[in-house]
N, C-alpha and C. Protein backbone atom coordinates (compact mmCIF):
# COMPACT_ATOMS: atom_id res chain seq x y z
N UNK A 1 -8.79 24.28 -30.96
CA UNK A 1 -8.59 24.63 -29.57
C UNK A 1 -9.91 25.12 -28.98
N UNK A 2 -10.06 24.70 -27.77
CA UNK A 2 -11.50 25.12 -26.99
C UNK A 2 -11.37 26.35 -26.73
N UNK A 3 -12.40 27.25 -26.20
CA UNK A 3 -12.32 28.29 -25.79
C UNK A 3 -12.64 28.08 -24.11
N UNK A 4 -12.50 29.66 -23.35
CA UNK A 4 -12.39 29.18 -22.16
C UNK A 4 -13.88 29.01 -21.62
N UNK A 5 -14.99 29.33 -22.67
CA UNK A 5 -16.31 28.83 -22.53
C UNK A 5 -16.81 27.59 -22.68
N UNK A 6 -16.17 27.23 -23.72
CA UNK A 6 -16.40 25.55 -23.93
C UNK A 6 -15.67 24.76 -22.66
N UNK A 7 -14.88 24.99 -22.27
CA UNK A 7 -13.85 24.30 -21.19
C UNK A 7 -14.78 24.58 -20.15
N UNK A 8 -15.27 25.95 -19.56
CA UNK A 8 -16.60 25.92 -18.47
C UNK A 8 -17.44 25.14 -18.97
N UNK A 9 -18.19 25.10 -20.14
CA UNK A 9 -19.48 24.71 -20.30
C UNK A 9 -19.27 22.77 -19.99
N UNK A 10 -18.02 22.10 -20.12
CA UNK A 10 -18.10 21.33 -19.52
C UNK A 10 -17.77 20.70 -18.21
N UNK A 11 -17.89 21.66 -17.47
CA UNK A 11 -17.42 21.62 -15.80
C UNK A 11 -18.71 21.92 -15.38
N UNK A 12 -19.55 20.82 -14.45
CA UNK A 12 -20.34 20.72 -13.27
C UNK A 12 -20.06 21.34 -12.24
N UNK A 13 -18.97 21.11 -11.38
CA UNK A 13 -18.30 22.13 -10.77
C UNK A 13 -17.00 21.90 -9.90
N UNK A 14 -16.18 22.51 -9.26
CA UNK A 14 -15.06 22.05 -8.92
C UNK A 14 -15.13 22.71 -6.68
N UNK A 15 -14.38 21.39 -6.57
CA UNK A 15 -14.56 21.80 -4.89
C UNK A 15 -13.49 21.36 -4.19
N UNK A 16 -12.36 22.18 -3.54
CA UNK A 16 -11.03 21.91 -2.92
C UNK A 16 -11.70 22.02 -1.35
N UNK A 17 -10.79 21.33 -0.43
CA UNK A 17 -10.83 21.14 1.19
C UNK A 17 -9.19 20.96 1.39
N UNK A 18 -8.44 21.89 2.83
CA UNK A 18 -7.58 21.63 3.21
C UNK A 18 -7.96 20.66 5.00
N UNK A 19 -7.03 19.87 5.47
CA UNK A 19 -7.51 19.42 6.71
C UNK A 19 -6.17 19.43 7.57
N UNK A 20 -6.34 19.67 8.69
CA UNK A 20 -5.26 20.15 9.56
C UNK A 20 -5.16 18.46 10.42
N UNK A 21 -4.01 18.13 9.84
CA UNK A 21 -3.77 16.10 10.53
C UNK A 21 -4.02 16.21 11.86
N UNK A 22 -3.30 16.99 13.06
CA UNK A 22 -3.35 17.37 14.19
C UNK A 22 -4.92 17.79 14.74
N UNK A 23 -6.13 17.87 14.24
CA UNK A 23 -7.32 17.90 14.63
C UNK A 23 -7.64 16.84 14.16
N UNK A 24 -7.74 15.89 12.73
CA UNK A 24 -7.70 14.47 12.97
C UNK A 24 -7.37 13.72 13.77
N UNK A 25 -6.09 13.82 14.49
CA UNK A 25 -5.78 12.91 15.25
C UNK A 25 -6.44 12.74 16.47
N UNK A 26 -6.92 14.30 16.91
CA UNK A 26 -7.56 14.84 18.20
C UNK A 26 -8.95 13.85 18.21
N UNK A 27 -9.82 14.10 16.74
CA UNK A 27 -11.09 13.83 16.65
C UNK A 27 -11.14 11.93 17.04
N UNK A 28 -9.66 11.36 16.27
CA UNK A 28 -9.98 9.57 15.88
C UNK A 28 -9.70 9.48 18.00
N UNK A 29 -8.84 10.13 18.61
CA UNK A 29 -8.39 9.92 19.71
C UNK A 29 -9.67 10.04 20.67
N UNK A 30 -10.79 11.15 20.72
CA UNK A 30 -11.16 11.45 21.01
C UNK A 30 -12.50 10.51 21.12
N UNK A 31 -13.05 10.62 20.07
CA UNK A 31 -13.99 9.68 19.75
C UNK A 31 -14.29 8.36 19.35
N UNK A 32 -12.88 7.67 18.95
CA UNK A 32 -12.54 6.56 18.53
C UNK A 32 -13.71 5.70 17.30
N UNK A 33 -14.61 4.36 17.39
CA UNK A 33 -15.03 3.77 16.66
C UNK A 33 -16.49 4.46 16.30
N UNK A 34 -16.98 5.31 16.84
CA UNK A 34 -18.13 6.71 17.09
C UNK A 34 -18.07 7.13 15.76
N UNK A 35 -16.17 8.13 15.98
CA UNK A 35 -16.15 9.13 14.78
C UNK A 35 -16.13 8.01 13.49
N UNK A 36 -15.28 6.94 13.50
CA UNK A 36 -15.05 6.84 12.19
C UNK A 36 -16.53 5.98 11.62
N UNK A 37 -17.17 5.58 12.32
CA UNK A 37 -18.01 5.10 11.64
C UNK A 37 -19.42 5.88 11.29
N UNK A 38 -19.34 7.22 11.98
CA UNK A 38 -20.34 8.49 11.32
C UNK A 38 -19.92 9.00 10.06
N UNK A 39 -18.12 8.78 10.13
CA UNK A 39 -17.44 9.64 8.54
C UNK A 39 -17.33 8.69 7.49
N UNK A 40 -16.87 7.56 8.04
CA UNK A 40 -15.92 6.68 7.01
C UNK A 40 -16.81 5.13 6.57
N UNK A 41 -16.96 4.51 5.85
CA UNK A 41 -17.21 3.20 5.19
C UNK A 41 -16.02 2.40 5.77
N UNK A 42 -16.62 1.15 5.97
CA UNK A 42 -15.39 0.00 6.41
C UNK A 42 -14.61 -0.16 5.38
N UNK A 43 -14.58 -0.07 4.15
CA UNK A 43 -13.74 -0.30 3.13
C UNK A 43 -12.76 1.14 3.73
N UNK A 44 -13.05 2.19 4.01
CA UNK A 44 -12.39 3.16 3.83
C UNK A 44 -11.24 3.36 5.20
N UNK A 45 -12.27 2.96 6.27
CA UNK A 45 -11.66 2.34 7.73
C UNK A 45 -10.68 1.50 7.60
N UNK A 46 -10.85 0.45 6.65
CA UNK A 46 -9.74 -0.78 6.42
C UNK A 46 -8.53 0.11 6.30
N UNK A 47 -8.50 0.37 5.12
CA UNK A 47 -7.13 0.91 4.07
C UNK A 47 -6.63 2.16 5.27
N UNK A 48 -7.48 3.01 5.65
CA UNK A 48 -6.61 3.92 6.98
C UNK A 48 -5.92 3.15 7.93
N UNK A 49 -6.55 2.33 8.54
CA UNK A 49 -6.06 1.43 9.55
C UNK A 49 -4.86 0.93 9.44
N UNK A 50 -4.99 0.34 8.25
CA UNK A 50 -3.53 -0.05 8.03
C UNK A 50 -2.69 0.55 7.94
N UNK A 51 -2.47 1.59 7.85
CA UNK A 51 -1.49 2.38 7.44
C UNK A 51 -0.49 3.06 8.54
N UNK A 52 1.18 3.54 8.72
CA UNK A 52 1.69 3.50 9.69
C UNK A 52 0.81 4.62 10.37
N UNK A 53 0.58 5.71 9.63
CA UNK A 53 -0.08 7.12 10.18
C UNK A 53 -1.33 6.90 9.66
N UNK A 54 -3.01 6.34 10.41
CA UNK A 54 -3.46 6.29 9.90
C UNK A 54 -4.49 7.74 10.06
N UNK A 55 -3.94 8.83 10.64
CA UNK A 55 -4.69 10.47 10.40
C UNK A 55 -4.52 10.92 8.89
N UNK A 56 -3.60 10.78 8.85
CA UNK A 56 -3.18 11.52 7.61
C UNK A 56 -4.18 11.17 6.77
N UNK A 57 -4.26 9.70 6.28
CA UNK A 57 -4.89 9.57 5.40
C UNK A 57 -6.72 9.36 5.51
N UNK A 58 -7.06 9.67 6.79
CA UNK A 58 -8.31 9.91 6.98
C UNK A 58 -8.59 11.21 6.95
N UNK A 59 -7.83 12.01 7.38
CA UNK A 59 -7.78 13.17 6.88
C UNK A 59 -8.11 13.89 5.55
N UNK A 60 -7.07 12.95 4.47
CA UNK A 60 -7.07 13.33 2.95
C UNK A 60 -8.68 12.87 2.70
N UNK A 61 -9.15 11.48 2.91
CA UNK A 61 -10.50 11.31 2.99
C UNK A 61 -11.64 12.13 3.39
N UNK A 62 -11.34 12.74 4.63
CA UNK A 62 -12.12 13.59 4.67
C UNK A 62 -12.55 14.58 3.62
N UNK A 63 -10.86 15.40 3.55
CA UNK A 63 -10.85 16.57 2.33
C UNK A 63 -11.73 16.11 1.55
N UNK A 64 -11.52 14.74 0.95
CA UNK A 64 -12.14 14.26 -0.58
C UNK A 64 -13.42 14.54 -0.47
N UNK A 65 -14.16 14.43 0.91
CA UNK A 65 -15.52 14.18 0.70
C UNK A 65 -15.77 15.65 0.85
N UNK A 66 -15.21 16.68 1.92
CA UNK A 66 -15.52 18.10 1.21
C UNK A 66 -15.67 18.65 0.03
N UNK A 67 -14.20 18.47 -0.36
CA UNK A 67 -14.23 18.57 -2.13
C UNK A 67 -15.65 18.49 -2.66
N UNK A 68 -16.01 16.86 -3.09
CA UNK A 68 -16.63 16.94 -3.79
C UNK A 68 -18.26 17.18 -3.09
N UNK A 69 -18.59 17.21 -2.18
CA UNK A 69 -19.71 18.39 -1.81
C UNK A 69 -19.71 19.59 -1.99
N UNK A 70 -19.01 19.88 -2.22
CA UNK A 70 -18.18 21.69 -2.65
C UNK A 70 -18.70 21.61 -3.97
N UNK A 71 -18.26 21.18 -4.95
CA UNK A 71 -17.61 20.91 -6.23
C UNK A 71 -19.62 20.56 -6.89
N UNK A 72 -20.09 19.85 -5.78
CA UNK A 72 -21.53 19.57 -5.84
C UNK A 72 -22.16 21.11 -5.46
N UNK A 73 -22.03 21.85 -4.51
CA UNK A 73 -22.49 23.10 -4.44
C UNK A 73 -23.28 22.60 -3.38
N UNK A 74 -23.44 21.62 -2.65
CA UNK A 74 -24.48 21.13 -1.60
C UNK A 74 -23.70 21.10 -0.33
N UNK A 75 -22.42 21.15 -0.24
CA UNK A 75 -21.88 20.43 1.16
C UNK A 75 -22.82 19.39 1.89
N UNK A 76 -22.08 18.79 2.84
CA UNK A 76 -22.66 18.07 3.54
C UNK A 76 -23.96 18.25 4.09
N UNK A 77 -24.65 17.16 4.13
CA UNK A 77 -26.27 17.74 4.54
C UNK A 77 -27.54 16.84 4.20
N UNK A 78 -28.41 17.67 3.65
CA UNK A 78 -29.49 16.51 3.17
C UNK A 78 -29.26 16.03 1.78
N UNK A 79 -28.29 16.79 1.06
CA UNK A 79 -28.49 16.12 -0.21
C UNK A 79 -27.11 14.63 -0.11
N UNK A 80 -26.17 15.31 0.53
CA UNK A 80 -25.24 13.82 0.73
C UNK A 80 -24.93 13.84 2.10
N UNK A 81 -24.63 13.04 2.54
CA UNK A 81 -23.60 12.71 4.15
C UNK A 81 -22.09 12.18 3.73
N UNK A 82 -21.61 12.34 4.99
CA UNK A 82 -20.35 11.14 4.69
C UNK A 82 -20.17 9.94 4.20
N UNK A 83 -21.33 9.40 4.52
CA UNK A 83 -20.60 7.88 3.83
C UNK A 83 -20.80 7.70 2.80
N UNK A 84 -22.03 9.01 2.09
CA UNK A 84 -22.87 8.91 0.69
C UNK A 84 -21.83 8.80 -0.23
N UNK A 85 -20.50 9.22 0.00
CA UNK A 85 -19.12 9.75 -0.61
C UNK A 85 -18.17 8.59 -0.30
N UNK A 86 -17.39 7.56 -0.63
CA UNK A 86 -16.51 6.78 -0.49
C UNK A 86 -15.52 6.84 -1.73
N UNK A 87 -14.30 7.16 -0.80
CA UNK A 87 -12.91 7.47 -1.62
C UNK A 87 -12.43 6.12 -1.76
N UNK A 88 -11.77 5.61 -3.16
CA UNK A 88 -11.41 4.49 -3.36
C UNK A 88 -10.07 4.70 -3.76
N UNK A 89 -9.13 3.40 -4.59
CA UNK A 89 -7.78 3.42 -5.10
C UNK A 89 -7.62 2.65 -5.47
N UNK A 90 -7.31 2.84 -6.99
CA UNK A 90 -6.69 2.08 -7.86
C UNK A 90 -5.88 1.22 -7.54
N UNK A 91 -5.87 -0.15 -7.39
CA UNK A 91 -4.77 -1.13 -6.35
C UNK A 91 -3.70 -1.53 -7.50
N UNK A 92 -3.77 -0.95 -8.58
CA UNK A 92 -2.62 -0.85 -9.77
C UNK A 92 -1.89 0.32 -10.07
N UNK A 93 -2.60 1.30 -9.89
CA UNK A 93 -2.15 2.83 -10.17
C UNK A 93 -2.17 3.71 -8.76
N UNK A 94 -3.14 3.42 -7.92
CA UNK A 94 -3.00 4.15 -6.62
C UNK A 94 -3.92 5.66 -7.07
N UNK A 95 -4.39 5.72 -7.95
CA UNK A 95 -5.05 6.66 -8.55
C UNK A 95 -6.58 6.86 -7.53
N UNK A 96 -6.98 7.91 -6.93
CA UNK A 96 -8.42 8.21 -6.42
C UNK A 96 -8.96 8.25 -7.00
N UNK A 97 -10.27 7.65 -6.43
CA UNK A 97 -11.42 8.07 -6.78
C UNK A 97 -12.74 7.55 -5.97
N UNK A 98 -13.79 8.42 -6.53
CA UNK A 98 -15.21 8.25 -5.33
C UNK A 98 -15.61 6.96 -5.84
N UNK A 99 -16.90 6.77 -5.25
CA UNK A 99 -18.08 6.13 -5.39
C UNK A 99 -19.23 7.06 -4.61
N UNK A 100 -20.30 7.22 -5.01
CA UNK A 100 -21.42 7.26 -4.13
C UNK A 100 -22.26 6.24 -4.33
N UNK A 101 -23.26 6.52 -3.36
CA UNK A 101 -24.00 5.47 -2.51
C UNK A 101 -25.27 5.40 -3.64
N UNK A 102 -26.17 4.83 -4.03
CA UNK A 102 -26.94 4.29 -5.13
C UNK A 102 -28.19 5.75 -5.24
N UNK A 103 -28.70 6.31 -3.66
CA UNK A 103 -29.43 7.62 -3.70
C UNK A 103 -28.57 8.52 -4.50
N UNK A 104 -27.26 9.01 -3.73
CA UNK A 104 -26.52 10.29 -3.95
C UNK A 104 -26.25 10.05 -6.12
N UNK A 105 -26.09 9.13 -6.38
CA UNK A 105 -25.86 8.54 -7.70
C UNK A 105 -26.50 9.08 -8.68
N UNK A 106 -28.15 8.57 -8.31
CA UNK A 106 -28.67 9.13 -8.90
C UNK A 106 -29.37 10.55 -8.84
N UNK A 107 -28.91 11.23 -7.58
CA UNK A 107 -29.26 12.35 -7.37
C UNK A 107 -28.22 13.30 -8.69
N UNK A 108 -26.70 12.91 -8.59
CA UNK A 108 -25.55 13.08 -9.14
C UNK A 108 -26.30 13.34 -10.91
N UNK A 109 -26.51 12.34 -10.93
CA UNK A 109 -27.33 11.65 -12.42
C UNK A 109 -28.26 12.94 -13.13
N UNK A 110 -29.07 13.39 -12.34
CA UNK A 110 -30.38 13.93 -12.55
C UNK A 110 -29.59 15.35 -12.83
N UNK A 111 -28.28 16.12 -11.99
CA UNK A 111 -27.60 17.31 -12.03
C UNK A 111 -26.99 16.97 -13.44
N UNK A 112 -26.66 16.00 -14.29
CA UNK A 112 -25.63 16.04 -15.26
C UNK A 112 -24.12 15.82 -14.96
N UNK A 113 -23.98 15.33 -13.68
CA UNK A 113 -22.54 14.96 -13.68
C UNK A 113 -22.46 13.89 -14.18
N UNK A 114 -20.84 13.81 -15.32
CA UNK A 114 -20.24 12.81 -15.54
C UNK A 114 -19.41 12.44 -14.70
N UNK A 115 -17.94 12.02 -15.25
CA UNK A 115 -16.71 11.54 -14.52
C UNK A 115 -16.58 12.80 -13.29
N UNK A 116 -15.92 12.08 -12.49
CA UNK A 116 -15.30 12.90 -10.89
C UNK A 116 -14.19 12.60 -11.02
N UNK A 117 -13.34 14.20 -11.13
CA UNK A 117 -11.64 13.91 -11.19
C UNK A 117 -11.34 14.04 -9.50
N UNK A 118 -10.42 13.18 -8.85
CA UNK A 118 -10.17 13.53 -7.88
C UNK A 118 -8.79 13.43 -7.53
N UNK A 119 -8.28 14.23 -6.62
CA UNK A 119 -6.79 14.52 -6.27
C UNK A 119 -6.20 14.65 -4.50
N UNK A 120 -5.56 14.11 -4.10
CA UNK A 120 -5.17 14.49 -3.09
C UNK A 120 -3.96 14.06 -2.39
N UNK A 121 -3.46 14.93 -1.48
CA UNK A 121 -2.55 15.06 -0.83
C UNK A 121 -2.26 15.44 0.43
N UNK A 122 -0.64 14.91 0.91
CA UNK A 122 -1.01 14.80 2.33
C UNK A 122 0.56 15.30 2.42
N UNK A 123 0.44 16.03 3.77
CA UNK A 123 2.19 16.43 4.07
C UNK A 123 2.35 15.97 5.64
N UNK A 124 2.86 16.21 6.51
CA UNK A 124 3.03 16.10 7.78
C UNK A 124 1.83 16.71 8.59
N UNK A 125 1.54 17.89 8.09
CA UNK A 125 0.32 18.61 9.35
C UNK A 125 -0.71 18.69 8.24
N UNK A 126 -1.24 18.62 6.86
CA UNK A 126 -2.11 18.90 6.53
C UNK A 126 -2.32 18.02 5.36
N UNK A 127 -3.57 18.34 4.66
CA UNK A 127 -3.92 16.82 3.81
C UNK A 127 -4.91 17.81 2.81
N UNK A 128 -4.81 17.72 1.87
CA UNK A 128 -5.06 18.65 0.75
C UNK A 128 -6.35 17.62 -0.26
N UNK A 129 -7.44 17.73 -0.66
CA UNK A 129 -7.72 17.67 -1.71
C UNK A 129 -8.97 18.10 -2.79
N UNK A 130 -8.97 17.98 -4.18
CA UNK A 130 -9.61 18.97 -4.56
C UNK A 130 -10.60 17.83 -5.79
N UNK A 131 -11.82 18.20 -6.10
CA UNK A 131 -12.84 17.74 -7.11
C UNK A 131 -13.11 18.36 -7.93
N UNK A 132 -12.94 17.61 -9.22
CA UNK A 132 -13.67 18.10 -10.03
C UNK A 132 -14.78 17.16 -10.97
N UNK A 133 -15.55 18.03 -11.22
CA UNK A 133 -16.92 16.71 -11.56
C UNK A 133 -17.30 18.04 -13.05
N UNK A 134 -17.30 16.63 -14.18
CA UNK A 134 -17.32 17.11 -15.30
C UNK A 134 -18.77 17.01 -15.81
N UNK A 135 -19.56 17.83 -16.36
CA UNK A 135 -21.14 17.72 -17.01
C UNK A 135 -20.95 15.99 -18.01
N UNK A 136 -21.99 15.27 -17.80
CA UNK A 136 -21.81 14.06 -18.83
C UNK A 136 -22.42 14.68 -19.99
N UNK A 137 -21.41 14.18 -21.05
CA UNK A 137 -21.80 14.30 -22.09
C UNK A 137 -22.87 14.17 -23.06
N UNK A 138 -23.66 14.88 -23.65
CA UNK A 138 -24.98 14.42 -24.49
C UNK A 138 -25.04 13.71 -25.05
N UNK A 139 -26.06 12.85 -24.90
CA UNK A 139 -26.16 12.07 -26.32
C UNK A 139 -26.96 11.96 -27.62
């Protein structure tokens, strides 16, 4: 059994975001093809679009990309932006997960992150989700 040091010593770090759907909706209404293409990747635009409610789940997107700027200890900024971060899905399992952009990657690389666990959720008014990014393993 690990101890609860070994279990830290392999955590990079962990970063949760809640998002209120009802200021999503304000922002996509507001700003329309502006906002989403400062936040979101067309892959990521697609899959919202389609969808009956597509706040919600731009929303949870959003969270994701807080998260894991959190979880990075950088938030948004010079070391990543929004799009540096693209939330994907398993089109078999429905399971999340990132990608970054080929800079943020290897920026990622150089810190020792391995795998990025990611999670999220969505209810009627709010959209929940949280990162965790594990140290890669030595070799």
């Amino acid at each position: 059994m690990q101890t609860s040091e070994q279990v830290a010593a392999g955590i990079l770090g962990i970063g949760i975001d809640l998002v209120e759907i009802v200021r999503m909706e304000e922002s996509l209404s507001k700003w329309h093809a502006a906002f989403k293409d400062r936040l979101f990747t067309a892959d990521e635009q697609a899959y919202c679009d389609d969808k009956a409610l597509p706040a919600r789940h731009y929303a949870a997107r959003f969270a994701v990309k807080e998260a894991v700027s959190k979880a990075f200890g950088t938030g948004i900024g010079a070391t990543m932006g929004w799009r540096d971060i693209e939330v994907q899905r398993d089109p078999d399992t429905g399971r999340p997960s990132v990608r970054l952009t080929a800079r943020v990657q290897e920026w990622a690389d150089a810190q020792g992150a391995g795998d990025m666990l990611i999670s999220l959720s969505h209810t009627r008014d709010y959209a929940l989700a949280q990162a965790l990014i594990l140290r890669r393993a030595a070799t």
